[in-house]
N, C-alpha and C. Protein backbone atom coordinates (compact mmCIF):
# COMPACT_ATOMS: atom_id res chain seq x y z
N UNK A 1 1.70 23.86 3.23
CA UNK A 1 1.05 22.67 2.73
C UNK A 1 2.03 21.74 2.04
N UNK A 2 3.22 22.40 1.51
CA UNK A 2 4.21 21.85 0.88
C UNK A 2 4.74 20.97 2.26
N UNK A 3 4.86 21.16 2.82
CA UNK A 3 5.78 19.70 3.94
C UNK A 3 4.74 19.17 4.25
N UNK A 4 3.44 19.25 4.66
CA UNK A 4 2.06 17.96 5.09
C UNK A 4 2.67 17.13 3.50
N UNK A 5 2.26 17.70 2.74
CA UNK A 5 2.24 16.75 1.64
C UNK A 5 3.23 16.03 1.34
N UNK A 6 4.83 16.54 1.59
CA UNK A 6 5.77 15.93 1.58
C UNK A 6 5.72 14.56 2.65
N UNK A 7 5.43 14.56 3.88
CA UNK A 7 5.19 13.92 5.00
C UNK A 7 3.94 12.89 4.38
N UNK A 8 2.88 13.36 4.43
CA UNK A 8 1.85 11.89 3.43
C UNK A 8 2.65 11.18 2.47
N UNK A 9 3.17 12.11 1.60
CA UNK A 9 3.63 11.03 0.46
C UNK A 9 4.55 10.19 0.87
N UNK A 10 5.64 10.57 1.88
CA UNK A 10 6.89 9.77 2.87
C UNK A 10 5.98 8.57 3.62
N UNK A 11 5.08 8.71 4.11
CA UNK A 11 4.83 7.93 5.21
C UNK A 11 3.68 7.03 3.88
N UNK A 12 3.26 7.44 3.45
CA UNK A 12 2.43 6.61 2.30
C UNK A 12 3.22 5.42 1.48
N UNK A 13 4.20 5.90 1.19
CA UNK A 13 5.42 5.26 0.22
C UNK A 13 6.21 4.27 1.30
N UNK A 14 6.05 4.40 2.55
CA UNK A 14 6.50 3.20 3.57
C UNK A 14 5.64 2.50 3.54
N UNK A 15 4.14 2.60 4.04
CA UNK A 15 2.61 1.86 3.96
C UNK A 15 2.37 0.79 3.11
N UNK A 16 2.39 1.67 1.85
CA UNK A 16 1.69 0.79 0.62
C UNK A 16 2.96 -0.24 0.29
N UNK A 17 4.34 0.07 0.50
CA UNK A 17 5.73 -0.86 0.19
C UNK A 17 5.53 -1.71 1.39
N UNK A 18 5.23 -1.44 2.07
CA UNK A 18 5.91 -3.08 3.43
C UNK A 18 4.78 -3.96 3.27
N UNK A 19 3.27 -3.17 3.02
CA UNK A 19 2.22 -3.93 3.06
C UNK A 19 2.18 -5.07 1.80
N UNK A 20 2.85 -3.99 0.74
CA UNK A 20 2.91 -4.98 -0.46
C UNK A 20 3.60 -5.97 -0.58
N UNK A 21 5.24 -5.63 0.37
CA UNK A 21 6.03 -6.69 0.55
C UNK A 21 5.78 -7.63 1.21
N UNK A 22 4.92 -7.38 2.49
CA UNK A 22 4.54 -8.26 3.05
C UNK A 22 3.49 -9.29 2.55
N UNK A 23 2.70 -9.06 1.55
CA UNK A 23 1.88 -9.52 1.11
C UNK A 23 2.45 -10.65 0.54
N UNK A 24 3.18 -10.05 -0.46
CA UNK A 24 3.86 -10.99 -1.86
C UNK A 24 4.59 -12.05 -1.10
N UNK A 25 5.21 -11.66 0.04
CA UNK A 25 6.15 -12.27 1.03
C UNK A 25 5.31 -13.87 1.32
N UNK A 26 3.88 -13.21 2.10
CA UNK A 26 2.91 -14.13 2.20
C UNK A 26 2.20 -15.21 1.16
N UNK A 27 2.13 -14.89 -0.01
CA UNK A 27 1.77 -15.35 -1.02
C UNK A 27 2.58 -16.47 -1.38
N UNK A 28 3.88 -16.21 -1.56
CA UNK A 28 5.03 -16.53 -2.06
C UNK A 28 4.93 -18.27 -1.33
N UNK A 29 5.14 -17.66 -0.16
CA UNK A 29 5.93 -18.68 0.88
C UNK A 29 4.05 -20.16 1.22
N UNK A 30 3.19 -19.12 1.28
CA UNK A 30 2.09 -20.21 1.12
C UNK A 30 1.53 -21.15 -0.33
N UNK A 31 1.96 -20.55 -1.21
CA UNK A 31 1.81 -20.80 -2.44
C UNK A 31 2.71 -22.04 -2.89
N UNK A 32 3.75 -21.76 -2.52
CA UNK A 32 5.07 -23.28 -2.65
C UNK A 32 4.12 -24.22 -1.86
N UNK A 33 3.63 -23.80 -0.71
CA UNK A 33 3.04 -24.94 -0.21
C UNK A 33 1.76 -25.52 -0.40
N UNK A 34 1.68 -26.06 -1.73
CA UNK A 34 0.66 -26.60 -2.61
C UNK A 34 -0.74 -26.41 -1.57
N UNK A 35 -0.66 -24.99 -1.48
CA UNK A 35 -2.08 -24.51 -1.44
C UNK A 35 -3.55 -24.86 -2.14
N UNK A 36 -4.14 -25.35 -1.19
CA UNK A 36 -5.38 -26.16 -2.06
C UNK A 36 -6.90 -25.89 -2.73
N UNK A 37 -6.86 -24.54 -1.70
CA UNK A 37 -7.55 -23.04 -2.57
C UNK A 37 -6.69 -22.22 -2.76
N UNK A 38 -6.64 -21.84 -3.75
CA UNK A 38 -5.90 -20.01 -4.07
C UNK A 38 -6.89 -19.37 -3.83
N UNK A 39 -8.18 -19.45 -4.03
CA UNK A 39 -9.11 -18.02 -3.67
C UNK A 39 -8.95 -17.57 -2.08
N UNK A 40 -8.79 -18.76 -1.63
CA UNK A 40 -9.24 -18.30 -0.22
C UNK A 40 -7.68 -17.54 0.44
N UNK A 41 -6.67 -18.01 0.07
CA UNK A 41 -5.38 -17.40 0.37
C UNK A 41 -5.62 -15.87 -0.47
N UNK A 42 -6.09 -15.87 -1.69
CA UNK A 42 -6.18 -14.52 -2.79
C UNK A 42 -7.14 -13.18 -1.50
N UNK A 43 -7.67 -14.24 -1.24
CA UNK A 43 -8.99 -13.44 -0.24
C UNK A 43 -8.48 -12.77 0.98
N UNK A 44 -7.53 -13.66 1.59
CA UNK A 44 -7.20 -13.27 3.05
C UNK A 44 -6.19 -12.52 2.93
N UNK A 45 -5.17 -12.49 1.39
CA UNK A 45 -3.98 -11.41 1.44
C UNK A 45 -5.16 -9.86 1.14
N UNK A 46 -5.39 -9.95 0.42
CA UNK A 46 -6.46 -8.92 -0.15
C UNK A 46 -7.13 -8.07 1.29
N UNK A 47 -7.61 -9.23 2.21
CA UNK A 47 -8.56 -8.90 3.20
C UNK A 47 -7.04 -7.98 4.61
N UNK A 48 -6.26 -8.49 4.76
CA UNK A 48 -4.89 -8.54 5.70
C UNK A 48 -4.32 -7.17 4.96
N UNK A 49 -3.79 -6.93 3.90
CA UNK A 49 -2.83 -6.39 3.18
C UNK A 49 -3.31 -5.63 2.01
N UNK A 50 -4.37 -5.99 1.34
CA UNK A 50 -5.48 -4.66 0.44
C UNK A 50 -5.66 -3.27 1.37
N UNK A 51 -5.73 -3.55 2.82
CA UNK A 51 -6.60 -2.73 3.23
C UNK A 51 -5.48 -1.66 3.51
N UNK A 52 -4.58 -1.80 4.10
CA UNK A 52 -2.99 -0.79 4.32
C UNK A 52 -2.86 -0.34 2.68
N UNK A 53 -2.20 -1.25 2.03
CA UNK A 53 -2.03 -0.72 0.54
C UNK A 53 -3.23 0.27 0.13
N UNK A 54 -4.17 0.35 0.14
CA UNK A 54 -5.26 1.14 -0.37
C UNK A 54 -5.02 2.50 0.40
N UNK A 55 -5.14 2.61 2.19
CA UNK A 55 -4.76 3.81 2.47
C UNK A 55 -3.27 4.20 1.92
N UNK A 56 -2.33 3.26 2.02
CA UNK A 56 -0.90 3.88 1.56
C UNK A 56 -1.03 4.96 0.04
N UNK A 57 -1.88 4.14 -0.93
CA UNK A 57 -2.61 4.40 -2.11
C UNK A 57 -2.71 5.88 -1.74
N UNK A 58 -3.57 6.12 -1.02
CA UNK A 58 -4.43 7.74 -0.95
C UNK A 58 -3.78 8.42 -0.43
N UNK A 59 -2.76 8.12 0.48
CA UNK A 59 -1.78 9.06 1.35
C UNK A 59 -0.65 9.34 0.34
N UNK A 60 -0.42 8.62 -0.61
CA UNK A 60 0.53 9.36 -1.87
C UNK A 60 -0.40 10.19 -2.90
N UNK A 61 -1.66 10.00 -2.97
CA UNK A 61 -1.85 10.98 -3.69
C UNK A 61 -2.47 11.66 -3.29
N UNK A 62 -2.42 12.00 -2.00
CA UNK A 62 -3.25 12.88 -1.22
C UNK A 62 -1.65 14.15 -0.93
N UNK A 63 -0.48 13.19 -0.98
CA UNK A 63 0.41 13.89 -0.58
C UNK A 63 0.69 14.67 -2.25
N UNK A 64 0.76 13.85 -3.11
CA UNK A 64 1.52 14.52 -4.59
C UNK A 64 0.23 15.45 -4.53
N UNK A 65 -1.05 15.44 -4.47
CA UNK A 65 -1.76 16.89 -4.50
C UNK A 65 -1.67 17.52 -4.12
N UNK A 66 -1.36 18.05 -2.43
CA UNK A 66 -1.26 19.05 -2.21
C UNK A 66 0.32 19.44 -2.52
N UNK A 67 1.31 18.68 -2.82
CA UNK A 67 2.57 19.47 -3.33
C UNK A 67 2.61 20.14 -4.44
N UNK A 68 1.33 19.93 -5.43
CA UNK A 68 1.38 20.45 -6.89
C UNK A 68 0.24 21.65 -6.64
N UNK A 69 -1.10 21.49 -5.77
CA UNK A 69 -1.74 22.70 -4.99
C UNK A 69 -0.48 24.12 -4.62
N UNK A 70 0.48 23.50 -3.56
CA UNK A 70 1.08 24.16 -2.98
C UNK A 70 1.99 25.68 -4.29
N UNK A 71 2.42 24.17 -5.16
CA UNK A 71 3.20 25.14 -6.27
C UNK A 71 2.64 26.35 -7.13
N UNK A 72 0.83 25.48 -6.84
CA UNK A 72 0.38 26.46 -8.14
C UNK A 72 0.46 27.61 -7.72
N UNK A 73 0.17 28.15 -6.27
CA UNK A 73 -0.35 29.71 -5.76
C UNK A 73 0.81 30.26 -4.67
């Protein structure tokens, strides 16, 4: 169980980072451009890039649990 979990938390920690980078990336670069709603840009990064980050989210702590499972027994 010790390497699944090692492997979630690896592949989780790529997920939730590119999605986030990509996000901020997105934000960034539409935002200079005197964006005339922010909600609706707030909405569509959220809607695009919430949804990866959230699984990336659970696949690290789906992975750090079973590595600390693994240790206890």
């Amino acid at each position: 169980m010790k390497t699944l979990g090692g492997i979630l938390l690896g592949i989780g920690i790529l997920i939730a980072g590119l999605s986030g980078l990509c996000s901020l990336v997105l934000f960034a670069t539409e935002a200079t451009k005197s964006y005339s709603n922010l909600e609706d840009l707030l909405a569509m990064i959220m809607g695009f890039g919430g949804i990866p980050f959230a699984l990336g989210l659970g696949m690290i702590f789906l992975g750090r649990h079973l590595i600390k499972s693994a240790g206890q027994s």
